[in-house]
PDB file of N, CA and C in Angstrom:
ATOM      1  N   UNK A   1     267.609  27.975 228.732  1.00  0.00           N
ATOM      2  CA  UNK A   1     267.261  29.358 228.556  1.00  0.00           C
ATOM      3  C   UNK A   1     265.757  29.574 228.676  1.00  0.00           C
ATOM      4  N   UNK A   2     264.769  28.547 228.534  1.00  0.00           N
ATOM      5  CA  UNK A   2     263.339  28.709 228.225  1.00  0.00           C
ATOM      6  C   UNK A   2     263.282  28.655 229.854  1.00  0.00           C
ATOM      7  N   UNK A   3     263.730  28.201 230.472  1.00  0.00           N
ATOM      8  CA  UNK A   3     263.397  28.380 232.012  1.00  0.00           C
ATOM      9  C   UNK A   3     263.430  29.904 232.556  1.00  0.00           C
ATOM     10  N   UNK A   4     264.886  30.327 232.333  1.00  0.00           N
ATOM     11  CA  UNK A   4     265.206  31.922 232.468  1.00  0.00           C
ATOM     12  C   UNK A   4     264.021  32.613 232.476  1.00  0.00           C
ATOM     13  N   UNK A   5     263.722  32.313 230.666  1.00  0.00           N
ATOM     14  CA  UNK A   5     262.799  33.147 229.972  1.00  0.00           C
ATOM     15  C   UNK A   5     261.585  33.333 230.925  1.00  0.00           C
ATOM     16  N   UNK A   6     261.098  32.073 231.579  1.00  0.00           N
ATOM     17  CA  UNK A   6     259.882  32.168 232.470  1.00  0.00           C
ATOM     18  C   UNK A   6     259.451  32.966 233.719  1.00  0.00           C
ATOM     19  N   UNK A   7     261.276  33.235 233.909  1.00  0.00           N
ATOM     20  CA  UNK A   7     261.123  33.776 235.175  1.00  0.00           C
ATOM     21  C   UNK A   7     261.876  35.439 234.834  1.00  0.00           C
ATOM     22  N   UNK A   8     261.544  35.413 233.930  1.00  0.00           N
ATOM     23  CA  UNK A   8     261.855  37.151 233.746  1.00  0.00           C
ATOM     24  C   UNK A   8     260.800  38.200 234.252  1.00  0.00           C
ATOM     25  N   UNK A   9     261.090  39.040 235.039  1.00  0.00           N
ATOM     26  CA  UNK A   9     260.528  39.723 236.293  1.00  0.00           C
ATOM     27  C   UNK A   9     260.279  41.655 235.006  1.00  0.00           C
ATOM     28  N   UNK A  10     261.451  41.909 234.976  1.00  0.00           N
ATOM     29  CA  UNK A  10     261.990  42.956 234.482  1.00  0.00           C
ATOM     30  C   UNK A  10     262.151  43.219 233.258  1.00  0.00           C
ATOM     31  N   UNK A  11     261.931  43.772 232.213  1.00  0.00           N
ATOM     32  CA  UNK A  11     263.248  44.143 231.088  1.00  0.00           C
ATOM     33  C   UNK A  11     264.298  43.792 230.722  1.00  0.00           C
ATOM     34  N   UNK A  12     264.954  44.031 232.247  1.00  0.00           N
ATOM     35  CA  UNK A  12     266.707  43.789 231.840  1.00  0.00           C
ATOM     36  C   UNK A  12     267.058  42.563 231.908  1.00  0.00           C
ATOM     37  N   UNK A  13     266.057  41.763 232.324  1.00  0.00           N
ATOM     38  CA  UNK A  13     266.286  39.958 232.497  1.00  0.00           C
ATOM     39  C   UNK A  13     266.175  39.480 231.337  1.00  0.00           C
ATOM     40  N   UNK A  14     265.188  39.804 230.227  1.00  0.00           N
ATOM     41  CA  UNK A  14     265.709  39.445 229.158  1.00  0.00           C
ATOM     42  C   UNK A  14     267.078  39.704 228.434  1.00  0.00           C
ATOM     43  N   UNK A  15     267.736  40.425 229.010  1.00  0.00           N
ATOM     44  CA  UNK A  15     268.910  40.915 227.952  1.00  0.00           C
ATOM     45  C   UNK A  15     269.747  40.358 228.802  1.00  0.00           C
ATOM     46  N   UNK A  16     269.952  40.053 230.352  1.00  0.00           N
ATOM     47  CA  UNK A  16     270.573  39.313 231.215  1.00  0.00           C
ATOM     48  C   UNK A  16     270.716  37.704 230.572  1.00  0.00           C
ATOM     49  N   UNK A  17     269.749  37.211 230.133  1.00  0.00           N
ATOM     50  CA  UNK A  17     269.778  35.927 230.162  1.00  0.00           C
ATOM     51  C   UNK A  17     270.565  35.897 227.843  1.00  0.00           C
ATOM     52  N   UNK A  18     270.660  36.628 228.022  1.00  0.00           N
ATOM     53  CA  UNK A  18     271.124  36.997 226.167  1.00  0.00           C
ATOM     54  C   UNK A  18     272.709  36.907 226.455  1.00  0.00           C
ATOM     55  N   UNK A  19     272.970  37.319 227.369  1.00  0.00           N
ATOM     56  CA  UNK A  19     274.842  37.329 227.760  1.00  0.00           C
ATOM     57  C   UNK A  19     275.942  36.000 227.057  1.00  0.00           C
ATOM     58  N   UNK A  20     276.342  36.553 226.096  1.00  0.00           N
ATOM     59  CA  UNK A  20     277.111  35.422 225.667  1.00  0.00           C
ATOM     60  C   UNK A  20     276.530  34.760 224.064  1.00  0.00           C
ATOM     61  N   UNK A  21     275.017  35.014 224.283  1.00  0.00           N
ATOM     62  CA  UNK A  21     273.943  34.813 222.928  1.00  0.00           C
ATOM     63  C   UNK A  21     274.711  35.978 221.553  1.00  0.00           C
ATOM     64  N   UNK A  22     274.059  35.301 220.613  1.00  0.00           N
ATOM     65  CA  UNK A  22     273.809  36.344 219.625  1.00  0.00           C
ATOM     66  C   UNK A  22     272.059  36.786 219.403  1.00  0.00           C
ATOM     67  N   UNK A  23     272.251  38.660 219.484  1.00  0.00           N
ATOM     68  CA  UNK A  23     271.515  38.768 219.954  1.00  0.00           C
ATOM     69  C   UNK A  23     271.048  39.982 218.231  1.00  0.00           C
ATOM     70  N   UNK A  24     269.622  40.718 218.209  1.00  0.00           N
ATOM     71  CA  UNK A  24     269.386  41.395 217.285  1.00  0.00           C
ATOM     72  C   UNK A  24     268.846  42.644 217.879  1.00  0.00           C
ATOM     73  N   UNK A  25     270.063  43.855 217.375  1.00  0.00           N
ATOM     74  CA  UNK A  25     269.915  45.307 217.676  1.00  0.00           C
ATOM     75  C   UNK A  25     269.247  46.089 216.600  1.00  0.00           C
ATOM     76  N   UNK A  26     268.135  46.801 216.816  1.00  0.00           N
ATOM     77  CA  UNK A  26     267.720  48.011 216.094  1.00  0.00           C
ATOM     78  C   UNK A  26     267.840  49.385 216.593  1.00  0.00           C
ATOM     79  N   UNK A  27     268.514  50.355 215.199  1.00  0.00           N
ATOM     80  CA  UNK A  27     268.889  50.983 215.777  1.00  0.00           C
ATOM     81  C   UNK A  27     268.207  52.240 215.583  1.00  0.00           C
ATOM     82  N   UNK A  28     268.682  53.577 216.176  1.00  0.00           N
ATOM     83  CA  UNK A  28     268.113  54.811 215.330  1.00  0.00           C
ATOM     84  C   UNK A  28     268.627  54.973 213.779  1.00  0.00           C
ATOM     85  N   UNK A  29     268.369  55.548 212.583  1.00  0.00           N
ATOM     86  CA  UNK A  29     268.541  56.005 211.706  1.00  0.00           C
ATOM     87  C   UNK A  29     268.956  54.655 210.533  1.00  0.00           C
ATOM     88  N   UNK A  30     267.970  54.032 210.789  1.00  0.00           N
ATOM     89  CA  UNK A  30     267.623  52.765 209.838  1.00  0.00           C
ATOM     90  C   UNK A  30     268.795  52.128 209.854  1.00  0.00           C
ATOM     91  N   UNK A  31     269.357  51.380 210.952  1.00  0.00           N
ATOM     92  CA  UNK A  31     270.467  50.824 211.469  1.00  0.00           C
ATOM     93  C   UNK A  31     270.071  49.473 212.047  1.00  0.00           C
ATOM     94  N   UNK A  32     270.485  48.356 211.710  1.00  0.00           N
ATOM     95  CA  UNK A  32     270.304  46.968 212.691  1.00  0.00           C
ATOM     96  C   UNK A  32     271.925  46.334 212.771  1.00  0.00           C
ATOM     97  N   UNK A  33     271.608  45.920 213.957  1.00  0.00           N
ATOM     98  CA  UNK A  33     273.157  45.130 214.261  1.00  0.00           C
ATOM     99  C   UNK A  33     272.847  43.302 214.807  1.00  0.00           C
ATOM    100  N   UNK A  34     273.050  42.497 214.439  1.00  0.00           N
ATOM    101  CA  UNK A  34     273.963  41.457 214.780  1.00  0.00           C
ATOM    102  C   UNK A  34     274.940  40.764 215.311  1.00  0.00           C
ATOM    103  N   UNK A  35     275.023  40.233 216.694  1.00  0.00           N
ATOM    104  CA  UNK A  35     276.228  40.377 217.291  1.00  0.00           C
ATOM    105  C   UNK A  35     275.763  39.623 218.358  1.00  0.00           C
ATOM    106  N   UNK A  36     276.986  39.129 219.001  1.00  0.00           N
ATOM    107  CA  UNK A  36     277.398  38.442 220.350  1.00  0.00           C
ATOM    108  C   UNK A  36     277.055  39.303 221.548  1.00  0.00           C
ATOM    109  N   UNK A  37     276.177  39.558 222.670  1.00  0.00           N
ATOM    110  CA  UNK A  37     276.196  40.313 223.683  1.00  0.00           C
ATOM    111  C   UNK A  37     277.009  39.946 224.809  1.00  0.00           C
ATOM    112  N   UNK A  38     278.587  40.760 224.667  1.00  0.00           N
ATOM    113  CA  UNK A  38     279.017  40.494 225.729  1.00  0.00           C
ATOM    114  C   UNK A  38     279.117  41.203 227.308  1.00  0.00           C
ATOM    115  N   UNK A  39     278.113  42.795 227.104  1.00  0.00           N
ATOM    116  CA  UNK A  39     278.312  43.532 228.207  1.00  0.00           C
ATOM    117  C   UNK A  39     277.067  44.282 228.131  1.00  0.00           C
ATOM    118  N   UNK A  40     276.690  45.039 228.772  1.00  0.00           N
ATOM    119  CA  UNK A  40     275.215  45.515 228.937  1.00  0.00           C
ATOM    120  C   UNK A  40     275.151  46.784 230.120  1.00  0.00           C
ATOM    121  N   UNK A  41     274.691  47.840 229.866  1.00  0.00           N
ATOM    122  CA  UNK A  41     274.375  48.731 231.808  1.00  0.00           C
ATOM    123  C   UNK A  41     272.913  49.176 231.326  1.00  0.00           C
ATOM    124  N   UNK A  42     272.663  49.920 232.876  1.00  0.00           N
ATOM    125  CA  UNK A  42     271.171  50.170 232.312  1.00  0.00           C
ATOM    126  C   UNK A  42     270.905  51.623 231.584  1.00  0.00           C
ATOM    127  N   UNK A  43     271.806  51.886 230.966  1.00  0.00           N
ATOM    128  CA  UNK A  43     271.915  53.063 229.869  1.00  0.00           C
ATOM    129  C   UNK A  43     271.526  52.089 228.497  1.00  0.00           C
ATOM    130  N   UNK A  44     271.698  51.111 228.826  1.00  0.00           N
ATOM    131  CA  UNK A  44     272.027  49.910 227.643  1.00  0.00           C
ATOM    132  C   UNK A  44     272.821  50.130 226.424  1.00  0.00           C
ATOM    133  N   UNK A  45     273.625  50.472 226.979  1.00  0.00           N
ATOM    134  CA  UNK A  45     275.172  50.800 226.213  1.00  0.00           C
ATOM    135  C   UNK A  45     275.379  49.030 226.303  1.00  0.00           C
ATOM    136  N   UNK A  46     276.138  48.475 225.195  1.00  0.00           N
ATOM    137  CA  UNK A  46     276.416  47.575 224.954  1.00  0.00           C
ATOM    138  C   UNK A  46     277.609  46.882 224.290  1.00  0.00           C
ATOM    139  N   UNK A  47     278.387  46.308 224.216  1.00  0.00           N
ATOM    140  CA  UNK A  47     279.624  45.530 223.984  1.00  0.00           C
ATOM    141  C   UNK A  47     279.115  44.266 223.085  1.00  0.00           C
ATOM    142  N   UNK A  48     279.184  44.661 221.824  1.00  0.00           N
ATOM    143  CA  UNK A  48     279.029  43.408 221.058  1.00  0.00           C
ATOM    144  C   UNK A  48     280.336  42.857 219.945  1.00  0.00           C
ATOM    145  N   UNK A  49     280.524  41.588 219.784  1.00  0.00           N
ATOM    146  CA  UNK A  49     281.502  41.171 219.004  1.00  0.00           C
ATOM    147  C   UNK A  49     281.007  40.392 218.003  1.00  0.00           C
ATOM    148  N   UNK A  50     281.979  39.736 216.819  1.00  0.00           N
ATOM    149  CA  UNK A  50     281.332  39.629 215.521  1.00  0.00           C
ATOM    150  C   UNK A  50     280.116  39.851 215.054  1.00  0.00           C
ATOM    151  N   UNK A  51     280.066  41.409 214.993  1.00  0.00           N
ATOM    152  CA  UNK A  51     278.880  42.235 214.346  1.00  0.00           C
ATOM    153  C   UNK A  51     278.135  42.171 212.950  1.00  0.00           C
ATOM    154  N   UNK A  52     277.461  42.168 212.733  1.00  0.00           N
ATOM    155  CA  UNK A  52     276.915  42.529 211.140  1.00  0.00           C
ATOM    156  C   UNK A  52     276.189  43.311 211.431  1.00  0.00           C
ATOM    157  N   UNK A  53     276.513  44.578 211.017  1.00  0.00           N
ATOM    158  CA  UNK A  53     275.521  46.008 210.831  1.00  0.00           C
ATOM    159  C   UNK A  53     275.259  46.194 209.227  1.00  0.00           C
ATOM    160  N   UNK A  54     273.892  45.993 209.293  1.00  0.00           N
ATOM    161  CA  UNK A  54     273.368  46.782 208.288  1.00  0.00           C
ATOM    162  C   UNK A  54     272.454  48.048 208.037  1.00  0.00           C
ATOM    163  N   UNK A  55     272.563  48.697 207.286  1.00  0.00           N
ATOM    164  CA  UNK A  55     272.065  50.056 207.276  1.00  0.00           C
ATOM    165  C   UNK A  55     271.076  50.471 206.015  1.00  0.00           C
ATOM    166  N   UNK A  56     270.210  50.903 206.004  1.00  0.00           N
ATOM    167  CA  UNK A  56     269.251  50.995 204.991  1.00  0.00           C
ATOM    168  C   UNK A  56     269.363  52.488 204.864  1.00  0.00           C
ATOM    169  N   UNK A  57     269.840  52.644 202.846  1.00  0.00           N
ATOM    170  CA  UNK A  57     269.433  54.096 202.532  1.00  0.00           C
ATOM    171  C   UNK A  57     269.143  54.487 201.887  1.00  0.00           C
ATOM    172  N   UNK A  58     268.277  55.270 201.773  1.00  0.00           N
ATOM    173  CA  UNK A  58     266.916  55.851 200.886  1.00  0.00           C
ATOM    174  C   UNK A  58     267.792  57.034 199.864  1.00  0.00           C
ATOM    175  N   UNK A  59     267.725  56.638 198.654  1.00  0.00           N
ATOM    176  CA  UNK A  59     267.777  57.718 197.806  1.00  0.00           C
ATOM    177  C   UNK A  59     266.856  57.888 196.612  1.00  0.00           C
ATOM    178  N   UNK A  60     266.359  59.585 196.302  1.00  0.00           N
ATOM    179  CA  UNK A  60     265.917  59.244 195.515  1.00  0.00           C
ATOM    180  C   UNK A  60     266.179  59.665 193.881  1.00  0.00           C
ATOM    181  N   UNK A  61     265.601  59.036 193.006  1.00  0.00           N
ATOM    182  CA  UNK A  61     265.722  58.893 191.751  1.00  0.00           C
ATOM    183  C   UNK A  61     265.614  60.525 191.181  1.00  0.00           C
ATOM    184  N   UNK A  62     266.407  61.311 190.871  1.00  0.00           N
ATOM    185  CA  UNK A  62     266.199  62.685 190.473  1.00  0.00           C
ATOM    186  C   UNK A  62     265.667  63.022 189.141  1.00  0.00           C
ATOM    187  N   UNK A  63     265.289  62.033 188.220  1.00  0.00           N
ATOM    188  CA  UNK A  63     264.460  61.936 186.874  1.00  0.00           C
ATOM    189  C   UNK A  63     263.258  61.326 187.178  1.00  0.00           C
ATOM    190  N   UNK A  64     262.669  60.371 188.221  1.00  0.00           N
ATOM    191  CA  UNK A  64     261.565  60.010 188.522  1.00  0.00           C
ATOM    192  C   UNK A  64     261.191  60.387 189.455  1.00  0.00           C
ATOM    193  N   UNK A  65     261.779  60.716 190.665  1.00  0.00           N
ATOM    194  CA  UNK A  65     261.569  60.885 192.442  1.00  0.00           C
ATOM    195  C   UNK A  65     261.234  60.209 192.990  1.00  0.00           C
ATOM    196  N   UNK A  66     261.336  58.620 192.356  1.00  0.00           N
ATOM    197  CA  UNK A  66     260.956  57.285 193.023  1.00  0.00           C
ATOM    198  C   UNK A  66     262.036  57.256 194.308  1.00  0.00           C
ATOM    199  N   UNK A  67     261.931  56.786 195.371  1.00  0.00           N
ATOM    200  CA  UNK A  67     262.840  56.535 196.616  1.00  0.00           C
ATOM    201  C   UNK A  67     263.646  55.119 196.267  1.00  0.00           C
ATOM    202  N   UNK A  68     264.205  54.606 196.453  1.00  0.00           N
ATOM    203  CA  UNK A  68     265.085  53.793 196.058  1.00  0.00           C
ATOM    204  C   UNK A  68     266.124  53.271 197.270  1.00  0.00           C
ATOM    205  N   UNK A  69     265.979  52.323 198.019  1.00  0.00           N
ATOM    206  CA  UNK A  69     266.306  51.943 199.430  1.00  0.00           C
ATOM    207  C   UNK A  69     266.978  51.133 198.512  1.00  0.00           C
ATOM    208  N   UNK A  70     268.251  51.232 199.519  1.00  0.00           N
ATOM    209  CA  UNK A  70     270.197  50.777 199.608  1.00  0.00           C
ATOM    210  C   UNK A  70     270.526  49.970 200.594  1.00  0.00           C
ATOM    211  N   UNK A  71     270.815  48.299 200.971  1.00  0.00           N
ATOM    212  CA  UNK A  71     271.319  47.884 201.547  1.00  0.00           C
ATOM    213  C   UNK A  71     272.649  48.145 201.898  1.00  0.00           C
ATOM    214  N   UNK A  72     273.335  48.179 202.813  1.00  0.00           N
ATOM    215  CA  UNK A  72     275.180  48.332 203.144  1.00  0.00           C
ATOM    216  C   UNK A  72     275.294  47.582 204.269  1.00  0.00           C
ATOM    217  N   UNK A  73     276.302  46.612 203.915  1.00  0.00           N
ATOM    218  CA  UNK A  73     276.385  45.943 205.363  1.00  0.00           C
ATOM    219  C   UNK A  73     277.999  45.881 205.102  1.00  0.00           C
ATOM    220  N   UNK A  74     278.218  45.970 206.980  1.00  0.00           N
ATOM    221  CA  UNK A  74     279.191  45.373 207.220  1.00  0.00           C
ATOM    222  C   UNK A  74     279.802  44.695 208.709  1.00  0.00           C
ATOM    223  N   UNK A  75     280.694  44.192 208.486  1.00  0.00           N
ATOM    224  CA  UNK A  75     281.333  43.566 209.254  1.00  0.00           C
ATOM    225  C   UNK A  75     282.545  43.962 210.660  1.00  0.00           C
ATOM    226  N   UNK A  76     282.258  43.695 211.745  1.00  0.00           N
ATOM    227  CA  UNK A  76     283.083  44.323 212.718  1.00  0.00           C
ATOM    228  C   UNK A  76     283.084  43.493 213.706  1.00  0.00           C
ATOM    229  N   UNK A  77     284.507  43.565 214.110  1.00  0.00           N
ATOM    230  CA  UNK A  77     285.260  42.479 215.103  1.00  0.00           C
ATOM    231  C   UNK A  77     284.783  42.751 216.593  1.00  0.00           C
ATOM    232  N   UNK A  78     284.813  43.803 217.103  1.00  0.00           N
ATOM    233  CA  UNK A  78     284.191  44.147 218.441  1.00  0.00           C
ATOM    234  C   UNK A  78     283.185  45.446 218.304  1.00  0.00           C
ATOM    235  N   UNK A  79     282.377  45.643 218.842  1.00  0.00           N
ATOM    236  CA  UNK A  79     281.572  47.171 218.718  1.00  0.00           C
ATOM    237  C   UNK A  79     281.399  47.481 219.885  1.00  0.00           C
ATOM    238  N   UNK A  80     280.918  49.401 220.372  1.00  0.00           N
ATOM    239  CA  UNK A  80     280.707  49.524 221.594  1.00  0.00           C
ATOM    240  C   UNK A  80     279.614  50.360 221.081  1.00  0.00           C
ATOM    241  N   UNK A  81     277.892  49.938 221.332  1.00  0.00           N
ATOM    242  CA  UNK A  81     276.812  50.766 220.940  1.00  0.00           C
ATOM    243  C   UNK A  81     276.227  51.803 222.124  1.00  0.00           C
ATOM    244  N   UNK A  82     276.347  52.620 221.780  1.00  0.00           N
ATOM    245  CA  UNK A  82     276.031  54.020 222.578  1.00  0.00           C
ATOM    246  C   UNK A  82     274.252  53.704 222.741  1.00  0.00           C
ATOM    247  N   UNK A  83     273.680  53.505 223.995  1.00  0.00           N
ATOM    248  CA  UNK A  83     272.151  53.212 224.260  1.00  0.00           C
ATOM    249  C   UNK A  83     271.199  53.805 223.976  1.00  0.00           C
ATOM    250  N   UNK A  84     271.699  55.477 223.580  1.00  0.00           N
ATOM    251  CA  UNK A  84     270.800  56.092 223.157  1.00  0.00           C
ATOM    252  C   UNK A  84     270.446  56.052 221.965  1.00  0.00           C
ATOM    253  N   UNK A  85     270.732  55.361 221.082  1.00  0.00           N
ATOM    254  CA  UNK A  85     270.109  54.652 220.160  1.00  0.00           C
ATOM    255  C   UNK A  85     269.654  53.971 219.676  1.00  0.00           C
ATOM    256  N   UNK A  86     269.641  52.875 220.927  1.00  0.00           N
ATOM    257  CA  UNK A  86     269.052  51.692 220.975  1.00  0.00           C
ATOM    258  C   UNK A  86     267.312  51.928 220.802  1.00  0.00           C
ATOM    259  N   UNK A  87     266.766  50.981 219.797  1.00  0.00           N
ATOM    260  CA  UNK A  87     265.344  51.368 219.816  1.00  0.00           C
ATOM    261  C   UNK A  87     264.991  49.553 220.096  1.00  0.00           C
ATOM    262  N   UNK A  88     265.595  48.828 219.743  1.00  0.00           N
ATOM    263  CA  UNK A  88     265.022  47.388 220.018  1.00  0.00           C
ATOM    264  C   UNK A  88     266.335  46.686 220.240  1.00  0.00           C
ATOM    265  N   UNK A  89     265.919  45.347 221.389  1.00  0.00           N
ATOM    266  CA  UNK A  89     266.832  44.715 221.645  1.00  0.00           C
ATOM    267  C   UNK A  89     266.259  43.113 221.846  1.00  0.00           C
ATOM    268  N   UNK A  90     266.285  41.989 220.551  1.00  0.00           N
ATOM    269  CA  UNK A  90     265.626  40.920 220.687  1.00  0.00           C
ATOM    270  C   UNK A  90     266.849  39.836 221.127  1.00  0.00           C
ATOM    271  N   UNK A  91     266.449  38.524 221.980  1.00  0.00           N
ATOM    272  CA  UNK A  91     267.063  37.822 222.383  1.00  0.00           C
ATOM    273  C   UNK A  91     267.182  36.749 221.349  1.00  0.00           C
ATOM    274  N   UNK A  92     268.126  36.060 221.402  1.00  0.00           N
ATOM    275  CA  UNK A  92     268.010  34.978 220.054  1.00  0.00           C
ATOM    276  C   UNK A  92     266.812  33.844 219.684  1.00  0.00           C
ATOM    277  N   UNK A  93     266.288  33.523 219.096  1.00  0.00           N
ATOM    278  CA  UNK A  93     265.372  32.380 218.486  1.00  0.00           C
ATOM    279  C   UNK A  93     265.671  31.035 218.899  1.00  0.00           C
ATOM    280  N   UNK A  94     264.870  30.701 219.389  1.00  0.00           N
ATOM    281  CA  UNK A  94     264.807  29.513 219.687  1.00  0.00           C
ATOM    282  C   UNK A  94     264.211  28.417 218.879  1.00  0.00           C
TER     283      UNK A  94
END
């Protein structure tokens, strides 16, 4: 894969050479996903399987007005992420 990596021209070559990887999605509205990249277009609509989405949410304290951020995660067997929400798309760690 570190070879790939060298010869990435484009954008989409990084996410080309992620195919099959588990890969790390950020999303709009304090959303990250976890998951297998099995499909990709250049809308970057995406096809991911054994997901972990987690979601961060802010509430706040109505006797203090301190903000108070909420982990929620969960778990999903296949996903289909709509691109327009895609704000980041990292390839796995090496």
């Amino acid at each position: 894969m570190a070879a790939d990596l060298a010869r990435a021209v484009e954008p989409f070559d990084l996410i080309r050479v992620s195919l099959s990887e588990r890969v790390f999605v950020k999303l709009r509205g304090d959303r990250e996903l976890r998951g297998v990249l099995h499909a990709y277009d250049g809308h970057m609509n995406m096809v991911l399987s054994d997901v972990e989405e987690t979601i961060y949410v802010v509430d706040v304290d109505e006797q203090s007005g301190e903000s108070i951020v909420r982990t929620v995660k969960r778990n999903v067997e296949m996903l289909f992420v709509r691109g327009d929400g895609v704000v980041l798309v990292a390839p796995p760690s090496r």
